[in-house]
PDB file of N, CA and C in Angstrom:
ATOM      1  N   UNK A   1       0.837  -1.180   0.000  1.00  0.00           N
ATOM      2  CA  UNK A   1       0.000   0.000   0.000  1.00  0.00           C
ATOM      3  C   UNK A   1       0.884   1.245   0.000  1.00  0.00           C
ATOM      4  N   UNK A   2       0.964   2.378  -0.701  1.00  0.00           N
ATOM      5  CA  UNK A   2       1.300   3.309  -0.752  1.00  0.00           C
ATOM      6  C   UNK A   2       0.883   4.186   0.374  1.00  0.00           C
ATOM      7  N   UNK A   3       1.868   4.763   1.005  1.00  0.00           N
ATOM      8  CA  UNK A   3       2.303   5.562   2.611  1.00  0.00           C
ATOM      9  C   UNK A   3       2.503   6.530   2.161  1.00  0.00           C
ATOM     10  N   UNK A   4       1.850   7.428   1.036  1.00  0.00           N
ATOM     11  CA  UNK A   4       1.344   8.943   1.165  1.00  0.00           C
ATOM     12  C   UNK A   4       0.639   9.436   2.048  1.00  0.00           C
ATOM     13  N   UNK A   5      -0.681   8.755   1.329  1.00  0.00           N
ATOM     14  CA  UNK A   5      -2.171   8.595   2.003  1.00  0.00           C
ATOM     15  C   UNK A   5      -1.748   8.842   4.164  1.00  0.00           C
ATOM     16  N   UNK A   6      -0.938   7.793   4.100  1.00  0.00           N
ATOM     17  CA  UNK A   6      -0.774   7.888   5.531  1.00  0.00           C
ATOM     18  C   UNK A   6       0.109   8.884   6.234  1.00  0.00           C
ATOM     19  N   UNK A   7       1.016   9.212   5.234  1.00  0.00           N
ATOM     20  CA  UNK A   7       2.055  10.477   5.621  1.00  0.00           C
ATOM     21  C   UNK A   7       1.386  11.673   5.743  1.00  0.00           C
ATOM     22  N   UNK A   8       0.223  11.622   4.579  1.00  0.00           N
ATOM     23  CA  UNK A   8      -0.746  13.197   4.643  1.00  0.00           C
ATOM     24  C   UNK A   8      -1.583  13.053   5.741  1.00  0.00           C
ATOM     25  N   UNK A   9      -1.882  12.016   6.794  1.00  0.00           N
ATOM     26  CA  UNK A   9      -3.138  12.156   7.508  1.00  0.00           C
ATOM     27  C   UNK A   9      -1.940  12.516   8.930  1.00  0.00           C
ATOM     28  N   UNK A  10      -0.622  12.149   9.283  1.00  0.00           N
ATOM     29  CA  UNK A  10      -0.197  12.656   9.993  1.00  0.00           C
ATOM     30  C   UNK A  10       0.116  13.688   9.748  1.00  0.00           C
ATOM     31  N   UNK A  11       0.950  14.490   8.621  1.00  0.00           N
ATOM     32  CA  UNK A  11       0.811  15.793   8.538  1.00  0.00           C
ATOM     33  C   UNK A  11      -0.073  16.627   9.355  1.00  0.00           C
ATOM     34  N   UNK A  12      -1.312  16.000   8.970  1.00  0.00           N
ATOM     35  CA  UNK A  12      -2.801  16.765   9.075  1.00  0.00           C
ATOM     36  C   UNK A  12      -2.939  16.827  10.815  1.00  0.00           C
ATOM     37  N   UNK A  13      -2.359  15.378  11.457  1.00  0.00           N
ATOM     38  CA  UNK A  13      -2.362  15.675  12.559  1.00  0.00           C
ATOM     39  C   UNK A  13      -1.324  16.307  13.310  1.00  0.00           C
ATOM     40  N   UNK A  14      -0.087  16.728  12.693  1.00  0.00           N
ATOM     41  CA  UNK A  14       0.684  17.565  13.587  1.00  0.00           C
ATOM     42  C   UNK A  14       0.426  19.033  13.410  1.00  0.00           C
ATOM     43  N   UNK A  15      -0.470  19.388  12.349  1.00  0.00           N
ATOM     44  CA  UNK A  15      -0.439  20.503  11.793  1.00  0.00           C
ATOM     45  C   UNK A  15      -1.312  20.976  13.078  1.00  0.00           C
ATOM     46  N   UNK A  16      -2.248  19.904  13.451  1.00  0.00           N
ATOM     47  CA  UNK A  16      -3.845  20.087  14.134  1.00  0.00           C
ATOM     48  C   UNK A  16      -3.021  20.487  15.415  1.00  0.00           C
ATOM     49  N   UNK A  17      -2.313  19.554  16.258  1.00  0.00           N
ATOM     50  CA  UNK A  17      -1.133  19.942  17.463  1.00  0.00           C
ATOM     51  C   UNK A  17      -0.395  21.025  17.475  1.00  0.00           C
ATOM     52  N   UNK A  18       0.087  21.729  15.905  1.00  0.00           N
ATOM     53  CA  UNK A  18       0.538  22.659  16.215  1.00  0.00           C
ATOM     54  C   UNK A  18      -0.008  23.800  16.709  1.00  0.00           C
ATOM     55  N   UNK A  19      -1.595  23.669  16.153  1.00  0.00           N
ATOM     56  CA  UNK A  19      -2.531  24.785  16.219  1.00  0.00           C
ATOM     57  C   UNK A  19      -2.770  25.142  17.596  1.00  0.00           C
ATOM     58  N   UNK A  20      -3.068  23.951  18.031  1.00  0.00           N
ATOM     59  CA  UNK A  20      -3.503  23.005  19.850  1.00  0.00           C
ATOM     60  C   UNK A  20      -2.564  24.214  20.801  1.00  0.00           C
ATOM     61  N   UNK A  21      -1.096  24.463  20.201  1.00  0.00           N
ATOM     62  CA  UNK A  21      -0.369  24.345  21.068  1.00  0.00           C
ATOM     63  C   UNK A  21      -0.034  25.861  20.710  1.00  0.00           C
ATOM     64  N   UNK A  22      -0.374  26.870  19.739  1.00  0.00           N
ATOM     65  CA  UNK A  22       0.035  27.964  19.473  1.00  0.00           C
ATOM     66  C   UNK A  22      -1.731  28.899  20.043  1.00  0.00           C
ATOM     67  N   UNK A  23      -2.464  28.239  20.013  1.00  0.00           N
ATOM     68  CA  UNK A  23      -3.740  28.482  21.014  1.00  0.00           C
ATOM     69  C   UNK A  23      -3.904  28.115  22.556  1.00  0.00           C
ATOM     70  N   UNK A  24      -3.178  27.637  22.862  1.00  0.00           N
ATOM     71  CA  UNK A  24      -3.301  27.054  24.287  1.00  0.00           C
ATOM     72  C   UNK A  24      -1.877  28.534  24.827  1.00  0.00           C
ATOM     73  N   UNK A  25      -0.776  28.721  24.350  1.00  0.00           N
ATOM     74  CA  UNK A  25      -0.037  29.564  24.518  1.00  0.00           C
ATOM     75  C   UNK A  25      -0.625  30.870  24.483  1.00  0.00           C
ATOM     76  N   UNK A  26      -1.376  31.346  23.172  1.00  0.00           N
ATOM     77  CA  UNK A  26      -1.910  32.240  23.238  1.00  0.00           C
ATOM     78  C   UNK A  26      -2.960  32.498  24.503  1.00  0.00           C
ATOM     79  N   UNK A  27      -3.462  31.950  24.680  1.00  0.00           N
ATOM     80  CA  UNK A  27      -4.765  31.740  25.985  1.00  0.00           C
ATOM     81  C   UNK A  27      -4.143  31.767  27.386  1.00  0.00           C
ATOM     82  N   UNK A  28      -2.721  31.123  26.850  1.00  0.00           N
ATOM     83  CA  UNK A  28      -2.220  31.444  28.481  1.00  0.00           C
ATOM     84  C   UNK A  28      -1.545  33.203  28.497  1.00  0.00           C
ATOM     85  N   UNK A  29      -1.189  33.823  27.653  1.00  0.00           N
ATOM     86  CA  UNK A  29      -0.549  35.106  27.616  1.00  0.00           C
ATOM     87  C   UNK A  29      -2.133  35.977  27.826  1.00  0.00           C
ATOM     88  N   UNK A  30      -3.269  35.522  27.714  1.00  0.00           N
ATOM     89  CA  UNK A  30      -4.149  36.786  27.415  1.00  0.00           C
ATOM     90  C   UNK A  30      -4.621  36.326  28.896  1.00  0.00           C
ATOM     91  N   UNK A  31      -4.564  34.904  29.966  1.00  0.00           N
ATOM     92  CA  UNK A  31      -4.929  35.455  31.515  1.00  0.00           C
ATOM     93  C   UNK A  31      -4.001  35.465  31.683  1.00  0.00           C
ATOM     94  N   UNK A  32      -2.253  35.682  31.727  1.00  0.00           N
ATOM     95  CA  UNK A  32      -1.783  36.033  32.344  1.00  0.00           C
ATOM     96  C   UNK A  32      -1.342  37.696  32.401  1.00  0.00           C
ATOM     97  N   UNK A  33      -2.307  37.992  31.421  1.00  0.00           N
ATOM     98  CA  UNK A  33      -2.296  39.824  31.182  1.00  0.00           C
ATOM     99  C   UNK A  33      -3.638  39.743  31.571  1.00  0.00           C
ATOM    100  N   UNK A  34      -4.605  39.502  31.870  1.00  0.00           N
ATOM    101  CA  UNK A  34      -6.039  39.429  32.529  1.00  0.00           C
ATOM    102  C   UNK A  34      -5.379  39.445  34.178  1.00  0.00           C
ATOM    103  N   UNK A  35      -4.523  38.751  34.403  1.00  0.00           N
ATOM    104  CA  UNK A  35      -4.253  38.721  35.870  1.00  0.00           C
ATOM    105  C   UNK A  35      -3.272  40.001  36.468  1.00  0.00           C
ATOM    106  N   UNK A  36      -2.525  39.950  35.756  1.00  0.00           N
ATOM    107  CA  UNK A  36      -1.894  41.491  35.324  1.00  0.00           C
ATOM    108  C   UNK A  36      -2.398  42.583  35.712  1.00  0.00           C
ATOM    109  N   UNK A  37      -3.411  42.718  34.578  1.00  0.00           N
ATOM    110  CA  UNK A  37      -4.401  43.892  35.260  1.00  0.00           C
ATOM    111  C   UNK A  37      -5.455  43.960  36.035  1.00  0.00           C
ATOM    112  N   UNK A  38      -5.186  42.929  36.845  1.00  0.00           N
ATOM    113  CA  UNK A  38      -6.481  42.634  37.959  1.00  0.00           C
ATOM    114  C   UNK A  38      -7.957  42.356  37.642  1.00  0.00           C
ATOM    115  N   UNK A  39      -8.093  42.119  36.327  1.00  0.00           N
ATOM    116  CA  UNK A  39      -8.834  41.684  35.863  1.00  0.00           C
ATOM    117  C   UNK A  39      -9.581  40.289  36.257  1.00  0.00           C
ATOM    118  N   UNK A  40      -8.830  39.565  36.520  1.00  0.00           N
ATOM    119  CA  UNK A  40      -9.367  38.178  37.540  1.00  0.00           C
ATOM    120  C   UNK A  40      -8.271  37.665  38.377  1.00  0.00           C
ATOM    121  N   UNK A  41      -8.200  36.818  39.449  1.00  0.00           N
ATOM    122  CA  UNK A  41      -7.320  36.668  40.371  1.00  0.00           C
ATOM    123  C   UNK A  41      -6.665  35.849  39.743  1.00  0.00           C
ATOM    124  N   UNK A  42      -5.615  35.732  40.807  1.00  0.00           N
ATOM    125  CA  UNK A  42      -4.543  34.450  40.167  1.00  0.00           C
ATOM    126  C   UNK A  42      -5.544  33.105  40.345  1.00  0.00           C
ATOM    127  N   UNK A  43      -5.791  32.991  41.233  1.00  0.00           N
ATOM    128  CA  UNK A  43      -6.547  31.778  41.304  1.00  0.00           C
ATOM    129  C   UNK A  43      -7.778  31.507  40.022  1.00  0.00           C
ATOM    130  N   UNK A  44      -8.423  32.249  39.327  1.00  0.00           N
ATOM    131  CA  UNK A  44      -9.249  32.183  38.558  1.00  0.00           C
ATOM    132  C   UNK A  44      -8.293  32.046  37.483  1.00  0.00           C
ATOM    133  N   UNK A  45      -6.885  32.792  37.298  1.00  0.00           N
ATOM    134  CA  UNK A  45      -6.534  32.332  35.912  1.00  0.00           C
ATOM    135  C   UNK A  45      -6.130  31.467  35.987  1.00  0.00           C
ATOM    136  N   UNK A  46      -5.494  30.532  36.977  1.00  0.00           N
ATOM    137  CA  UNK A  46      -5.011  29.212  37.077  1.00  0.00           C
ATOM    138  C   UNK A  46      -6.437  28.336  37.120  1.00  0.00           C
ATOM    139  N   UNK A  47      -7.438  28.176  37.065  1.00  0.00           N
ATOM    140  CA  UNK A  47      -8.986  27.469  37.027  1.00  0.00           C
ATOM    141  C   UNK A  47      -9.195  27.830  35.663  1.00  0.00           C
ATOM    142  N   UNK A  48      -8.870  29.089  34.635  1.00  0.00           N
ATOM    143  CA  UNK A  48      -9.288  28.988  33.287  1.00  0.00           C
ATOM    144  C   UNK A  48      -8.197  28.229  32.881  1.00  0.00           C
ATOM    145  N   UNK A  49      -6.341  28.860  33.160  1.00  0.00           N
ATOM    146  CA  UNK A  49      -5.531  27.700  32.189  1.00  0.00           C
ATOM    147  C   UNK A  49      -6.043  26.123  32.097  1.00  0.00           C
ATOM    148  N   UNK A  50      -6.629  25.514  33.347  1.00  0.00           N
ATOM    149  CA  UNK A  50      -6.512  23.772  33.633  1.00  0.00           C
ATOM    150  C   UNK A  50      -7.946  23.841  32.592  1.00  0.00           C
ATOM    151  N   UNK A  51      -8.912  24.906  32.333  1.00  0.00           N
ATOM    152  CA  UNK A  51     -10.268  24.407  31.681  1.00  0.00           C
ATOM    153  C   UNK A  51      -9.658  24.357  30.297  1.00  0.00           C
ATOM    154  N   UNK A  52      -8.815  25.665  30.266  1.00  0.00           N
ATOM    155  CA  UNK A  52      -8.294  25.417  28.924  1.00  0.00           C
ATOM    156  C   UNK A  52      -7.278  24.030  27.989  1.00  0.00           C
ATOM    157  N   UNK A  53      -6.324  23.547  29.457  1.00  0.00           N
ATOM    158  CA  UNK A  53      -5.765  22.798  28.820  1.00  0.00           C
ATOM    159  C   UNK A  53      -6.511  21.386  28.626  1.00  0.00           C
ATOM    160  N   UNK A  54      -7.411  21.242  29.510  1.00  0.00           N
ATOM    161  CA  UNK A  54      -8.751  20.472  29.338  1.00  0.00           C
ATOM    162  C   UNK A  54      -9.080  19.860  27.689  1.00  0.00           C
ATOM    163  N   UNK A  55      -9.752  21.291  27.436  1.00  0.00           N
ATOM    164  CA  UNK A  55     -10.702  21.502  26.478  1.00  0.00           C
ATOM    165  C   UNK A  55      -9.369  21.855  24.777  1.00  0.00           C
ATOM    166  N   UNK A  56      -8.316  21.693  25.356  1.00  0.00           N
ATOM    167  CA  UNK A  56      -7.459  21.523  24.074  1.00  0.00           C
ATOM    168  C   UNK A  56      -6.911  19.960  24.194  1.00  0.00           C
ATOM    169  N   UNK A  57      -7.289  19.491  25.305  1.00  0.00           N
ATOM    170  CA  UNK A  57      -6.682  17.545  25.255  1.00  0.00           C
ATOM    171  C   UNK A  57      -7.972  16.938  24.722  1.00  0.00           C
ATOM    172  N   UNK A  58      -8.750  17.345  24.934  1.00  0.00           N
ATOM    173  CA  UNK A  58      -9.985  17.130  24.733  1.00  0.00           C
ATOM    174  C   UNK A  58     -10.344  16.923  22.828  1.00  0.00           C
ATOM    175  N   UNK A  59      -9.885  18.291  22.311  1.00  0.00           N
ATOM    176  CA  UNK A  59     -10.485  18.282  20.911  1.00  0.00           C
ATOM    177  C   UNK A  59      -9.034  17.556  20.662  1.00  0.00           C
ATOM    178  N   UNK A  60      -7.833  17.453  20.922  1.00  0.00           N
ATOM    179  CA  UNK A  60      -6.828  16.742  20.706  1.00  0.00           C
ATOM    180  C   UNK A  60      -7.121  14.837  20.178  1.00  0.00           C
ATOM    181  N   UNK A  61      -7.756  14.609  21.575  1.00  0.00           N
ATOM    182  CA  UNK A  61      -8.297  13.259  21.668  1.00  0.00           C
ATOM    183  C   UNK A  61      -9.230  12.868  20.562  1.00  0.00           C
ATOM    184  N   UNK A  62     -10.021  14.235  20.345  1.00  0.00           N
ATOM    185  CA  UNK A  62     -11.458  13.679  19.398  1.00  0.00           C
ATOM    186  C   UNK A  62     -10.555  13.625  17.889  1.00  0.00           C
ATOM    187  N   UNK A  63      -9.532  14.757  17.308  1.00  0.00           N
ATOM    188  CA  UNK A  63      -8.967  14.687  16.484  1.00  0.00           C
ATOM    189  C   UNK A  63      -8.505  13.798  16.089  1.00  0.00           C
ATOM    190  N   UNK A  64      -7.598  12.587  17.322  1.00  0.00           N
ATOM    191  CA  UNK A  64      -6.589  11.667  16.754  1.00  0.00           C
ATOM    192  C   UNK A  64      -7.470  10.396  16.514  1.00  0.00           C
ATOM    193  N   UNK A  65      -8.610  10.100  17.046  1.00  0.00           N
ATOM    194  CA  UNK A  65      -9.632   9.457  17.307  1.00  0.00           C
ATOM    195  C   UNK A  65     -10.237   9.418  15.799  1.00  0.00           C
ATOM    196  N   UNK A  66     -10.369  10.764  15.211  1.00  0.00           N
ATOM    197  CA  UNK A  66     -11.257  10.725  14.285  1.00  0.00           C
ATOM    198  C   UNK A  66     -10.311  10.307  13.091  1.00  0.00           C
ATOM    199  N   UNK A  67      -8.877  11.068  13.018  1.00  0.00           N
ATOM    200  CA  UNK A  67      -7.866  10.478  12.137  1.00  0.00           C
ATOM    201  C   UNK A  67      -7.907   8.525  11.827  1.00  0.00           C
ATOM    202  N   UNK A  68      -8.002   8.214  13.023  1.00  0.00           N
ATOM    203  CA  UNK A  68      -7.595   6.904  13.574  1.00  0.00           C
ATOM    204  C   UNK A  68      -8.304   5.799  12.211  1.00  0.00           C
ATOM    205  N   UNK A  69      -9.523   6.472  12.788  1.00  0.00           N
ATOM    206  CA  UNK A  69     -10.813   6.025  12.193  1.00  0.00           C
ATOM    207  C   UNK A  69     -10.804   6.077  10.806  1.00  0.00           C
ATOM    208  N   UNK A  70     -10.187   7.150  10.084  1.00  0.00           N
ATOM    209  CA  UNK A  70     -10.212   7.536   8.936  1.00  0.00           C
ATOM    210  C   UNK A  70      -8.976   6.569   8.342  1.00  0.00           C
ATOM    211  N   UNK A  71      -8.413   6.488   8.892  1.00  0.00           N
ATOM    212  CA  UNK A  71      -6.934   5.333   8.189  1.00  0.00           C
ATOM    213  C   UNK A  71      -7.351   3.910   8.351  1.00  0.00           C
ATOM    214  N   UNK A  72      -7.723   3.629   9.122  1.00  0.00           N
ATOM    215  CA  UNK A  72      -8.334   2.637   9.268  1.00  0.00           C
ATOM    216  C   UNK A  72      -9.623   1.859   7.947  1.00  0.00           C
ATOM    217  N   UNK A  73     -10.372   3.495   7.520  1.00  0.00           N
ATOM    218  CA  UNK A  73     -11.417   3.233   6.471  1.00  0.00           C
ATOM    219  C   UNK A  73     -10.517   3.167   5.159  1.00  0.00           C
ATOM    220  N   UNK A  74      -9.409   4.103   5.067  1.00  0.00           N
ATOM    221  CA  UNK A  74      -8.725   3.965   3.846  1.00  0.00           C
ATOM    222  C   UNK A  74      -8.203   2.782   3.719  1.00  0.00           C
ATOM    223  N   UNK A  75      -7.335   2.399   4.489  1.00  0.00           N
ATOM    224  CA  UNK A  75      -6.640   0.968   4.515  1.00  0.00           C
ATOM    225  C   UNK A  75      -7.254  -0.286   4.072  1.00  0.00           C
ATOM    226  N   UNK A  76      -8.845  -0.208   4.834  1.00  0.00           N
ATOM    227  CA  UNK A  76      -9.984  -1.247   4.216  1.00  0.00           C
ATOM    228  C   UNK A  76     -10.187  -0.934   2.726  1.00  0.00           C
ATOM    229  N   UNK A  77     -10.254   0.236   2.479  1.00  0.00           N
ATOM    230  CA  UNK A  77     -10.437   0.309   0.760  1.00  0.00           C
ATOM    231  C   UNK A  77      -9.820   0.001   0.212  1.00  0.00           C
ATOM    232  N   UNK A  78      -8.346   0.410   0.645  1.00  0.00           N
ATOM    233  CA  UNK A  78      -7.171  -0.038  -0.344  1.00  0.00           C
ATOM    234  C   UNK A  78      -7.123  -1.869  -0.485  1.00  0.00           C
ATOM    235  N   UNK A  79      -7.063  -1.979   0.465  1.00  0.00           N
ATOM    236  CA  UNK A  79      -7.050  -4.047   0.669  1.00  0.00           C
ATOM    237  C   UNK A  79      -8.292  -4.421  -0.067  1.00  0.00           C
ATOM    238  N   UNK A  80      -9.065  -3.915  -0.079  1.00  0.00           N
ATOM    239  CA  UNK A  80     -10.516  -3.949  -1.216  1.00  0.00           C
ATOM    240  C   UNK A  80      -9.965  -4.085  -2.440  1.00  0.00           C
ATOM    241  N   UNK A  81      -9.485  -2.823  -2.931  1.00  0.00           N
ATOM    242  CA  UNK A  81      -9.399  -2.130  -4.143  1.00  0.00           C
ATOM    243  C   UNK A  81      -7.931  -3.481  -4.947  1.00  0.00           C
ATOM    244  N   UNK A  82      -7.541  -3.525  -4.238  1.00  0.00           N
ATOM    245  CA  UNK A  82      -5.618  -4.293  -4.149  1.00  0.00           C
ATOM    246  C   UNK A  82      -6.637  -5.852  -4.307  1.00  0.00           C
ATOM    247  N   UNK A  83      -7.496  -6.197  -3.463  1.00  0.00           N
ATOM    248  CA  UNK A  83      -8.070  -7.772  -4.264  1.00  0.00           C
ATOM    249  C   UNK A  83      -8.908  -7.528  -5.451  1.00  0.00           C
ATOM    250  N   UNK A  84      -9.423  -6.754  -5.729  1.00  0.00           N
ATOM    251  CA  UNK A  84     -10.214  -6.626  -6.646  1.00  0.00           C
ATOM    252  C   UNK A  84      -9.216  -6.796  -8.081  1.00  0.00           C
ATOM    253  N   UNK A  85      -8.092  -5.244  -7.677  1.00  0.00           N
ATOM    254  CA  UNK A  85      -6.882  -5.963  -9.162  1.00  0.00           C
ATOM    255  C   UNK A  85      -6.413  -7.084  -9.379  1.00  0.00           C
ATOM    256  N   UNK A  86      -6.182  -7.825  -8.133  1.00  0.00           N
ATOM    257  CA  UNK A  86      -5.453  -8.705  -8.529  1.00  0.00           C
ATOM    258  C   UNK A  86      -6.112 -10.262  -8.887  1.00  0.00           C
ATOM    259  N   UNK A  87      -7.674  -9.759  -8.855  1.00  0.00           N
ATOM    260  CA  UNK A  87      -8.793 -10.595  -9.326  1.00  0.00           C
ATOM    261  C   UNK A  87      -9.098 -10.893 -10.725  1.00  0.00           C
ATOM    262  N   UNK A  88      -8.570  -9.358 -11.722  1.00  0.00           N
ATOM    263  CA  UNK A  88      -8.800  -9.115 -12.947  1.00  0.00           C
ATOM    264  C   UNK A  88      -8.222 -10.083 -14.212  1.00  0.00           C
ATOM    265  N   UNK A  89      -8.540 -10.066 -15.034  1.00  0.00           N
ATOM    266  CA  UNK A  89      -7.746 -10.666 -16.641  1.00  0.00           C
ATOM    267  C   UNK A  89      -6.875  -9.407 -17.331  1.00  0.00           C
ATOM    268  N   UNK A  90      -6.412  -9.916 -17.711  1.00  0.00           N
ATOM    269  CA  UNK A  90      -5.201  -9.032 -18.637  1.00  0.00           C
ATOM    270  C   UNK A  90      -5.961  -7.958 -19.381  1.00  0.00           C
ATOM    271  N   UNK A  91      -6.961  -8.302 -19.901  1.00  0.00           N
ATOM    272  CA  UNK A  91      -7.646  -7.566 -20.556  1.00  0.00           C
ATOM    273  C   UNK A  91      -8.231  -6.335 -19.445  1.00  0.00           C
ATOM    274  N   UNK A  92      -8.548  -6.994 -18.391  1.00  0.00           N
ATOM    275  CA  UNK A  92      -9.416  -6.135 -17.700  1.00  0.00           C
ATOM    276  C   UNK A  92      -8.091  -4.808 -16.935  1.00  0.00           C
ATOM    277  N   UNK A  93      -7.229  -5.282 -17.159  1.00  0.00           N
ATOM    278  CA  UNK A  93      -5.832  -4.710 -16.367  1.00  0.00           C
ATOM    279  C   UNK A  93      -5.609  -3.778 -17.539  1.00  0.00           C
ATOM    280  N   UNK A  94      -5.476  -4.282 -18.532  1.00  0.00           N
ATOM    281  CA  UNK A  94      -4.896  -3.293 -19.882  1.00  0.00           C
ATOM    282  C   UNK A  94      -5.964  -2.135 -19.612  1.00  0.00           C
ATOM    283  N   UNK A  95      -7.125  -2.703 -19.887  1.00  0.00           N
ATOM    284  CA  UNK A  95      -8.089  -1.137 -20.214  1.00  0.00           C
ATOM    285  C   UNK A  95      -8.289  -0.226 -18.728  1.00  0.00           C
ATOM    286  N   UNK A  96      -7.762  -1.213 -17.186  1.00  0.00           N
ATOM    287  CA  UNK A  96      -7.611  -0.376 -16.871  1.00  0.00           C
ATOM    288  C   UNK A  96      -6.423   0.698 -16.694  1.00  0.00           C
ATOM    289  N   UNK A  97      -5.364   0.075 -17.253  1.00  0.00           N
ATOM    290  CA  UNK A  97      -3.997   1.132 -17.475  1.00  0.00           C
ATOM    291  C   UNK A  97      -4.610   2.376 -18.197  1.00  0.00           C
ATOM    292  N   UNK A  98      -5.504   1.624 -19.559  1.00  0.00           N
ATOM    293  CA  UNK A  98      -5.456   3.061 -20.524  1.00  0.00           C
ATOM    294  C   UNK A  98      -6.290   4.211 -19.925  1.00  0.00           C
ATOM    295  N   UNK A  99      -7.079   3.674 -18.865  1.00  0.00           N
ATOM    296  CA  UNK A  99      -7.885   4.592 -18.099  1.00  0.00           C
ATOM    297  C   UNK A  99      -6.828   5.257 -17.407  1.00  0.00           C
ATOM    298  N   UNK A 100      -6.100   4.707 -16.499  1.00  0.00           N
ATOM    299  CA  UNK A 100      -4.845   5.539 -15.931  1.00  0.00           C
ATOM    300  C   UNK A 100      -4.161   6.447 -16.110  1.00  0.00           C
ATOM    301  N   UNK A 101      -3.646   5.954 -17.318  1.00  0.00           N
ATOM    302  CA  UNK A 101      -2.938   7.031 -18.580  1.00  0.00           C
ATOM    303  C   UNK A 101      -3.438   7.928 -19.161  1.00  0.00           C
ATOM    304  N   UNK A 102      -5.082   7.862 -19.590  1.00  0.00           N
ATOM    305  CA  UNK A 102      -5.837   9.067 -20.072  1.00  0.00           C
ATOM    306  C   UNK A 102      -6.260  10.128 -19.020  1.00  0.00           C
ATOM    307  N   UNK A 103      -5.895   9.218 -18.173  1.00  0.00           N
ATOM    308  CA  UNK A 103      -6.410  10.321 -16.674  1.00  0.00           C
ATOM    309  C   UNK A 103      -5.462  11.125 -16.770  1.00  0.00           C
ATOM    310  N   UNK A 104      -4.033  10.932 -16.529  1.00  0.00           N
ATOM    311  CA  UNK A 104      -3.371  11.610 -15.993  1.00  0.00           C
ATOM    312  C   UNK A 104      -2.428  12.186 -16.894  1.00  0.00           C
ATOM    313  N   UNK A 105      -3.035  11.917 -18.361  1.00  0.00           N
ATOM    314  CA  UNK A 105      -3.026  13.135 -19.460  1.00  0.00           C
ATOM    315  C   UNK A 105      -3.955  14.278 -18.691  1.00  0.00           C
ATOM    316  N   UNK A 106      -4.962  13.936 -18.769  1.00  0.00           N
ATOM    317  CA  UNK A 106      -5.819  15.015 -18.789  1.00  0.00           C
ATOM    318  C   UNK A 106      -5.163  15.562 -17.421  1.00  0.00           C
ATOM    319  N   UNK A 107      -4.621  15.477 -16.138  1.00  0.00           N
ATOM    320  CA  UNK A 107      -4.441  16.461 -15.399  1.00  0.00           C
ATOM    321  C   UNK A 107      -2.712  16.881 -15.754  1.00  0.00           C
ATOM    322  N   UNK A 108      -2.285  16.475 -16.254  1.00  0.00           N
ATOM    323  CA  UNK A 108      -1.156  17.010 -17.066  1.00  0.00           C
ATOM    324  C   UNK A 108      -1.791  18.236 -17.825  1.00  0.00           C
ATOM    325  N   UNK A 109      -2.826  18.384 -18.498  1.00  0.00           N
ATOM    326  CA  UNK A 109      -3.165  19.545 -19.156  1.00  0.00           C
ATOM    327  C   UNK A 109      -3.766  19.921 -18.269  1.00  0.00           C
ATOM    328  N   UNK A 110      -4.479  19.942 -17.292  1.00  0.00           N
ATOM    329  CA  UNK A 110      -4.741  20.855 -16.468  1.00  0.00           C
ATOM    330  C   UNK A 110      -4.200  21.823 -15.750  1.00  0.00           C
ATOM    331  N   UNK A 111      -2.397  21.164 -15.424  1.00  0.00           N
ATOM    332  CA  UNK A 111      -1.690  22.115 -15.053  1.00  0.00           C
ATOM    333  C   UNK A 111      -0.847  22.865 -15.532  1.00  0.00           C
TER     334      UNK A 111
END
């Protein structure tokens, strides 16, 4: 099986962590300038950081969860798709090459 497919869905999830983690930073600089200006106590900004880091493990979990799930569905297709070729006749293999090849003419002229 070709480990694009799977290289792009981690991408997708470090990209998601990076976000996690450049929002969770940000959130901590805006109560610790909320506390700053007496705006809420220390004790309240230390009760929003823990809700916050909460609620960023949280969509963290649902993210890798949902990735999980999603590789899991590709992988079944591919092992699908991978018996199905190797089910075919020569014939059925040829015409599907020329399908291959006309495809990827046509996105050759597309770009």
């Amino acid at each position: 099986m070709d480990m694009k497919l799977g290289d792009g869905l981690k991408k997708l999830v470090l990209m998601g962590i990076g976000a996690a983690a450049i929002t969770a930073e940000k959130s901590q600089q805006i109560v610790d300038d909320l506390v700053k200006r007496g705006e809420i106590t220390v004790e309240q900004g230390k009760e929003l950081n823990q809700e916050l880091k909460r609620n960023v493990k949280k969509s963290f979990d649902e993210m890798s969860a949902s990735v999980e799930e999603k590789e899991a569905e590709i992988e079944k297709e591919a092992d699908s798709l991978e018996k199905k070729v190797s089910e075919m006749t020569v014939e059925e293999l040829e015409k599907l090459k020329e399908m291959i090849s006309k495809a990827e003419e046509a996105v050759k002229k597309e770009d």
